[in-house]
Protein backbone atom coordinates (compact mmCIF):
# COMPACT_ATOMS: atom_id res chain seq x y z
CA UNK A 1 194.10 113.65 51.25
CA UNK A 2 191.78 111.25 53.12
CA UNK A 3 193.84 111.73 56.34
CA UNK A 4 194.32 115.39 56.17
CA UNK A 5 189.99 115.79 55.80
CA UNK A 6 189.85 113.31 59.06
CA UNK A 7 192.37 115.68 60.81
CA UNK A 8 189.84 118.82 59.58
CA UNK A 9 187.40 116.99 60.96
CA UNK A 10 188.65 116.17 64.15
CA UNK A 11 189.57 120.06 64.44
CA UNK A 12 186.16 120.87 63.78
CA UNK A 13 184.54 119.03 66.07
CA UNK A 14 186.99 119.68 68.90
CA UNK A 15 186.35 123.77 67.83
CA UNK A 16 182.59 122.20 68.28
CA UNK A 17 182.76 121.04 71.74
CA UNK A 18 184.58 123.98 73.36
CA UNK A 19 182.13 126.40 71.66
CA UNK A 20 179.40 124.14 73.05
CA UNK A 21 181.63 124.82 76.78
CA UNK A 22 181.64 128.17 76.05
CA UNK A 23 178.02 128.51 75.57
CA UNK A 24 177.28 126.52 78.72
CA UNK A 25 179.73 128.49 80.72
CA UNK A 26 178.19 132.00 79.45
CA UNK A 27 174.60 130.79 80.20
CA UNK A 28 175.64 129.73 83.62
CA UNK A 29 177.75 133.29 84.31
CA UNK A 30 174.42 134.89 83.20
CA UNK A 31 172.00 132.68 85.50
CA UNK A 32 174.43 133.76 88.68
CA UNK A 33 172.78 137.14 90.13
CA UNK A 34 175.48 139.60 90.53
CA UNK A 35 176.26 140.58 94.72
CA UNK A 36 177.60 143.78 96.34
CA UNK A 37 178.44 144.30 99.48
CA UNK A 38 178.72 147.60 101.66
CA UNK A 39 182.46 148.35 103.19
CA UNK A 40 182.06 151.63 105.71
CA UNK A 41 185.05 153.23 107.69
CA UNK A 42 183.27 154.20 110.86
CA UNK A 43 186.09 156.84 111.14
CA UNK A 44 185.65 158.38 108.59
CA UNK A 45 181.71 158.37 108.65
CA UNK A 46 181.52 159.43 112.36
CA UNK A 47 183.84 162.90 111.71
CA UNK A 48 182.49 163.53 108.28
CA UNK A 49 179.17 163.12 109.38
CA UNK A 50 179.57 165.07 112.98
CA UNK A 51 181.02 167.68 111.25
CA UNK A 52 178.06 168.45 107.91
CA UNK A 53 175.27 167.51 110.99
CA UNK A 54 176.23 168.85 114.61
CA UNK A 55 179.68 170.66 113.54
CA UNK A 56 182.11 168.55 115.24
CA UNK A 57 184.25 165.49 114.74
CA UNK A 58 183.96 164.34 118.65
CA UNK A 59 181.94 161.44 118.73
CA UNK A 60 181.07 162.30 122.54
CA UNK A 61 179.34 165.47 121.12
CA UNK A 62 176.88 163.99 119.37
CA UNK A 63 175.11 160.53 119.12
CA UNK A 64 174.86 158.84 115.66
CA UNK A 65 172.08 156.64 115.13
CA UNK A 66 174.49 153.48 113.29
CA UNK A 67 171.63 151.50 112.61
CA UNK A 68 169.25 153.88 110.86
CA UNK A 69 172.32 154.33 109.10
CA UNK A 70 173.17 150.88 107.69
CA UNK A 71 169.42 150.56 106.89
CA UNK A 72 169.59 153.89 105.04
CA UNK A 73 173.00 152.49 103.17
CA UNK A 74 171.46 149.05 102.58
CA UNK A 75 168.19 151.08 101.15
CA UNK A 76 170.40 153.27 98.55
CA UNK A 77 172.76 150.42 97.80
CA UNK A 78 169.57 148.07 96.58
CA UNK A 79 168.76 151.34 94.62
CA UNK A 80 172.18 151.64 92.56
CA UNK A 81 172.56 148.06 92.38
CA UNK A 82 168.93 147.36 91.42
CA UNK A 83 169.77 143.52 89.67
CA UNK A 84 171.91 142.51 92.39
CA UNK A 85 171.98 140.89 96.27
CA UNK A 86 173.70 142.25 99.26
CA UNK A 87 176.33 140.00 100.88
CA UNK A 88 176.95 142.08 103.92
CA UNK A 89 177.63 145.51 105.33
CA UNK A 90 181.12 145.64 107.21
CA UNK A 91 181.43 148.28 109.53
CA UNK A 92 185.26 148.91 109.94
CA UNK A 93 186.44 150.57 113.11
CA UNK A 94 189.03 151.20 116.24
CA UNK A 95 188.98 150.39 119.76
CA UNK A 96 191.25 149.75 122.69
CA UNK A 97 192.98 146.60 122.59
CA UNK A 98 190.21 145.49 119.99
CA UNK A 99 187.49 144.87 122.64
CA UNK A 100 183.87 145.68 121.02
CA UNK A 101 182.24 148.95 123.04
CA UNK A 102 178.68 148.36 124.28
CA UNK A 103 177.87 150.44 120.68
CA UNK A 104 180.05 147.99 118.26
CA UNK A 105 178.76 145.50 120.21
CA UNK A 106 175.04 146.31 119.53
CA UNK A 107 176.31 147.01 115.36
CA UNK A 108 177.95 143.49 115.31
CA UNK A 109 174.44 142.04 116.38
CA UNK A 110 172.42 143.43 113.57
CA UNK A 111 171.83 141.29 110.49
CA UNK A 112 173.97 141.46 107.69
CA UNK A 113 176.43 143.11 109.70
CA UNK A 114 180.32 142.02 110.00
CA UNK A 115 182.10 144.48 112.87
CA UNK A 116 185.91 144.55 111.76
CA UNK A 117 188.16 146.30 114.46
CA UNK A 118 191.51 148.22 114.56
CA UNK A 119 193.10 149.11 117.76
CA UNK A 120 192.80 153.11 118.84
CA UNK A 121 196.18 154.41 119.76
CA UNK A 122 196.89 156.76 122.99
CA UNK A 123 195.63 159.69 120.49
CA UNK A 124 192.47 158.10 119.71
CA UNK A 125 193.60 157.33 116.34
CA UNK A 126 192.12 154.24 114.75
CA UNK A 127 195.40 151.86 113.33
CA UNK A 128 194.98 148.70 111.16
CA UNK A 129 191.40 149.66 109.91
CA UNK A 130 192.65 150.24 106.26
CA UNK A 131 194.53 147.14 106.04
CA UNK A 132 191.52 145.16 107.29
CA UNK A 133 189.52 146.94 104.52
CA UNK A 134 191.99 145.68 101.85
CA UNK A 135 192.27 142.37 103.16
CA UNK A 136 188.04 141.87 103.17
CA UNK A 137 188.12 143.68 99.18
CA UNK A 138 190.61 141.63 98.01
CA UNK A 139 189.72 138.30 99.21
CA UNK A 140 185.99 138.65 98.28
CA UNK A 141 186.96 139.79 94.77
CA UNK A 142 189.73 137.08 94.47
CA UNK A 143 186.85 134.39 95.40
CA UNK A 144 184.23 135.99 92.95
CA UNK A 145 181.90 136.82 96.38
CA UNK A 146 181.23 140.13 95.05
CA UNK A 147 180.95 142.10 91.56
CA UNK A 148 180.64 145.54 93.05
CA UNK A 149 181.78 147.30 96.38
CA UNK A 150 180.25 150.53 97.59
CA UNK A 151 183.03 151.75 100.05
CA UNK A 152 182.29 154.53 102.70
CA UNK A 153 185.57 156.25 103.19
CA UNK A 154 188.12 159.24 101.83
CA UNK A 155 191.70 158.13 103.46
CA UNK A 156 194.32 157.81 100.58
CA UNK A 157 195.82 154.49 102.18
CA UNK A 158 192.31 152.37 100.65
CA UNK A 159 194.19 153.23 97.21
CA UNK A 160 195.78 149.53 97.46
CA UNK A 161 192.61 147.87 98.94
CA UNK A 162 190.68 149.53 95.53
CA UNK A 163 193.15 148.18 93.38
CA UNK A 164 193.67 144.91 94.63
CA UNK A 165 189.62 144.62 94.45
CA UNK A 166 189.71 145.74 90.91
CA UNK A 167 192.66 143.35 89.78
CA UNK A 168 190.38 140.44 90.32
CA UNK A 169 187.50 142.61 88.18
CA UNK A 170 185.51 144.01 90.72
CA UNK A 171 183.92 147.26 90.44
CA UNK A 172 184.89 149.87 93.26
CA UNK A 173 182.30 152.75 93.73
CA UNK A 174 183.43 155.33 96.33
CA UNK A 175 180.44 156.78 98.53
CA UNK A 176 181.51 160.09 100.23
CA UNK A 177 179.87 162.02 102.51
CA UNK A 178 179.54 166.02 101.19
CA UNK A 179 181.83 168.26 102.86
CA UNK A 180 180.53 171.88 104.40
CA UNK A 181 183.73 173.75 102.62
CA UNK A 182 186.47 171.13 100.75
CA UNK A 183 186.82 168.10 100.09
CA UNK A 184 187.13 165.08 102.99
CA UNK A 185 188.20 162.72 100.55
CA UNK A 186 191.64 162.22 99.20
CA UNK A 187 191.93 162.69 95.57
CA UNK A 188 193.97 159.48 94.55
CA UNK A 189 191.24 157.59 96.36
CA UNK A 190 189.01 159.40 93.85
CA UNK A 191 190.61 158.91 90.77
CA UNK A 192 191.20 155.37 91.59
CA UNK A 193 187.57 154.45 91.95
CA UNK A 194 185.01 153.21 88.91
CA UNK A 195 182.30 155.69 90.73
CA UNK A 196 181.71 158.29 92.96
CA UNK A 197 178.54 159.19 95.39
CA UNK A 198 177.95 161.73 97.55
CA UNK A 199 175.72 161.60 100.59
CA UNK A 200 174.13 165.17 101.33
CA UNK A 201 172.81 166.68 104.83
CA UNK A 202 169.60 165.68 104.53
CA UNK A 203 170.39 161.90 104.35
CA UNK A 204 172.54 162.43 107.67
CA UNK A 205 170.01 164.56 109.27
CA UNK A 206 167.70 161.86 110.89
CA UNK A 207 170.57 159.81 112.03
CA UNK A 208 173.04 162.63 114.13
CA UNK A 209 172.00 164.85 116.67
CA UNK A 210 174.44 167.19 119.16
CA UNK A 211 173.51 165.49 122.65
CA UNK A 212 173.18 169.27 124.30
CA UNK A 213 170.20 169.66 121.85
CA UNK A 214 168.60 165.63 121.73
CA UNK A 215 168.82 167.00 126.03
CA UNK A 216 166.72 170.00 125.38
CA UNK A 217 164.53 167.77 123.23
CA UNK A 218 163.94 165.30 125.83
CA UNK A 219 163.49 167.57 129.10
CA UNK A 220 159.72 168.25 127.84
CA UNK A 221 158.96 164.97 129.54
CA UNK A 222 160.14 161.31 130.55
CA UNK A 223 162.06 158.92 128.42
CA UNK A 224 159.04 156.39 126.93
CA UNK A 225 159.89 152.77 127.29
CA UNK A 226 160.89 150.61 125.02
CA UNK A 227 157.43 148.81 124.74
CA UNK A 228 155.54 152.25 124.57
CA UNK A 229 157.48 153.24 121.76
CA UNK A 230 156.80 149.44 119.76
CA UNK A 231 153.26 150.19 120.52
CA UNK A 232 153.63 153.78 118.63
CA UNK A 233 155.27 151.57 115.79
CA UNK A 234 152.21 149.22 115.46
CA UNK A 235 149.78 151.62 115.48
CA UNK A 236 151.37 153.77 112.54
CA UNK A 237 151.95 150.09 110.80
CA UNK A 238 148.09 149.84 111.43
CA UNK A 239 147.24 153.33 109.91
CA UNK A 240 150.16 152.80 106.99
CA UNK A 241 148.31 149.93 105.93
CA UNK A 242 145.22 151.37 105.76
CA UNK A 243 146.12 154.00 103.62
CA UNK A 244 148.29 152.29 101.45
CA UNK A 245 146.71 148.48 101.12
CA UNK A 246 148.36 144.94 100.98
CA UNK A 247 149.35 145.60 97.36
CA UNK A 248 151.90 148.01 99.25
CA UNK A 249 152.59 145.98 101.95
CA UNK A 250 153.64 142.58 99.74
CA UNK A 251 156.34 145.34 98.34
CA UNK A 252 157.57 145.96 101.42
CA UNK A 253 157.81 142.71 103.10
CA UNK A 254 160.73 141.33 100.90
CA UNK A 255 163.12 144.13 102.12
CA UNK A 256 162.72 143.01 106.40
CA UNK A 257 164.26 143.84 108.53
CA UNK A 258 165.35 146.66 107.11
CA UNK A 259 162.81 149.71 105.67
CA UNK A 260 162.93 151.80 102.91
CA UNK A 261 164.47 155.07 103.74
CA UNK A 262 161.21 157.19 102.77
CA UNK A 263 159.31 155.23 105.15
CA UNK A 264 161.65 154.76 107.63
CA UNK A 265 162.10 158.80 107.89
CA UNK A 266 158.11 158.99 107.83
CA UNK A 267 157.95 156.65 110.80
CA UNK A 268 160.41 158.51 112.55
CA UNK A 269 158.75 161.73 112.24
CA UNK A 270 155.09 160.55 113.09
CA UNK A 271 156.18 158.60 116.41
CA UNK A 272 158.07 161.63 117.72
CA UNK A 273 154.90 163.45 116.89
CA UNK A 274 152.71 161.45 118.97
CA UNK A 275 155.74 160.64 121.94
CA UNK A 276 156.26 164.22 122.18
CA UNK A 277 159.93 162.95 122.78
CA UNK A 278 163.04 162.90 120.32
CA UNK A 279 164.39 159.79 119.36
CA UNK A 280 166.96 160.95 117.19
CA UNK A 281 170.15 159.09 118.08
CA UNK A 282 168.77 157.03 120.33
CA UNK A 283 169.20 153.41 118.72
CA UNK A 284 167.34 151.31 121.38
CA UNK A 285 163.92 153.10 120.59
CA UNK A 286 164.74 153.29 117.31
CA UNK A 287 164.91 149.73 117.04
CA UNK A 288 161.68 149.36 119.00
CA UNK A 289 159.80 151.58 117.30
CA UNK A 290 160.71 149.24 114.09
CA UNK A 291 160.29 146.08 115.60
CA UNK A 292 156.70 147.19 116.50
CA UNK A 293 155.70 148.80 113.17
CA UNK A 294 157.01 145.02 111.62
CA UNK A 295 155.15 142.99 114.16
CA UNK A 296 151.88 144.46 112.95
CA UNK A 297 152.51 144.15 109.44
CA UNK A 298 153.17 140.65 109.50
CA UNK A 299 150.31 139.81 111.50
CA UNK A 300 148.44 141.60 108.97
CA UNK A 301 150.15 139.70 105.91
């Protein structure tokens, strides 16, 4: 009797000390903030989004402004994954013999931003881009890098790269971009998925513009420079601050280098106001419009 109460107790306090693990292990799962990252098929973005904005899939038809774009992603994505970090935004797409354009080139240079290319066949159809995709899902799900994944694309082949994410438990949410009659995404992709998004015409708006029109735009006078255009920035920073006060700005600050969509829209439209010159699609002065409405705001901070 005495031995089989020492073998109870030894049972209980070995039920004890992995209890005591488990509690420790759940704490520590709790303390870890969860991440998401950003996955976007820049095939599928530039013909979904040339087609709902200027009516075309031809990228030479119409210039797309990629980094208002990944700012405006990054923006919603801290929005719908309000208790969680970003990792990175990779920006998935083709080119000959996989040698970065000037354009990818310029993407891959932006922070937070992994370029992943395919090679573009004799058709100008991107190859490999969907197995790159699976390979980046499963891998950061497999290593616990991310909890969620908002992937930008509708091609049925990212089936397997969903799946393989969600074997290792992350959560898949598909972001489409809203179709002007149909549907541009394919529906096994969508019933796959643990969400779905879609991304109207007045989110693309600001960031594609047919280069016949942005000419038309323009011919009313001379391209600004780059530093005329960071001066526009500053002094909008300088009359942003003043009607909105530090309290605004220390909400702000956290999210550089990128802006809130709102504001960066609202800085948009008030520099072409006073340039008298369209910057839509235009990414250098876009940037430099930015970089000058930051520069004053941290001096001011």
């Amino acid at each position: 009797m005495d031995a089989m109460n020492d073998d109870l107790a030894a049972l209980a306090a070995r039920i004890d000390r992995t209890n005591e693990l488990l509690t420790r292990m759940l704490a520590e799962v709790a303390k870890t903030p969860s991440t998401h990252a950003i996955f976007v098929d820049a095939g599928y973005l530039y013909a979904a989004a040339g087609r709902l904005v200027a009516g075309t899939e031809d990228r030479r038809a119409f210039d797309l402004d990629a980094e208002g774009l990944i700012e405006a992603f990054i923006d919603r994505a801290r929005s719908v994954f309000a208790d969680s970090r970003l990792l990175r935004v990779y920006w998935y797409d083709g080119a000959r013999r996989r040698i970065h354009t000037a354009e990818q080139q310029t993407i891959a240079e932006l922070p937070d931003v992994k370029v992943r290319l395919g090679n573009l066949n004799a058709n100008n159809q991107q190859k490999g881009v969907d197995s790159l995709i699976r390979s980046d899902l499963e891998s950061l799900a497999r290593h616990r890098a991310i909890s969620d994944a908002a992937l930008l694309g509708g091609d049925e082949d990212l089936v397997s790269a969903v799946e393989a994410a969600q074997g290792y438990g992350a959560r898949v949410h598909l972001w489409g971009i809203e179709a002007p009659d149909g549907r541009n995404q394919a529906e096994p992709l969508l019933w796959e998925v643990d969400s779905q998004r879609t991304l109207d015409l007045e989110f693309f708006k600001p960031y594609v513009a047919r280069r016949t029109a942005l000419a038309q735009e323009g011919a009313g006078g001379a391209r600004p420079t780059r530093e005329d255009v960071r001066f526009v920035g500053a002094q909008i920073a300088a009359k942003w601050l003043a009607a909105r006060g530090r309290d605004s700005l220390g909400e702000l600050l956290p999210g550089h280098p990128y802006l809130p969509g709102s504001v960066d829209q609202d800085l948009l439209v008030e520099a072409e106001g006073l340039l008298q010159y369209s910057l839509r699609g235009q990414a250098d002065l876009r940037r430099s419009l930015r970089d000058g409405f930051w520069e004053h705001l941290r001096t001011q901070y």
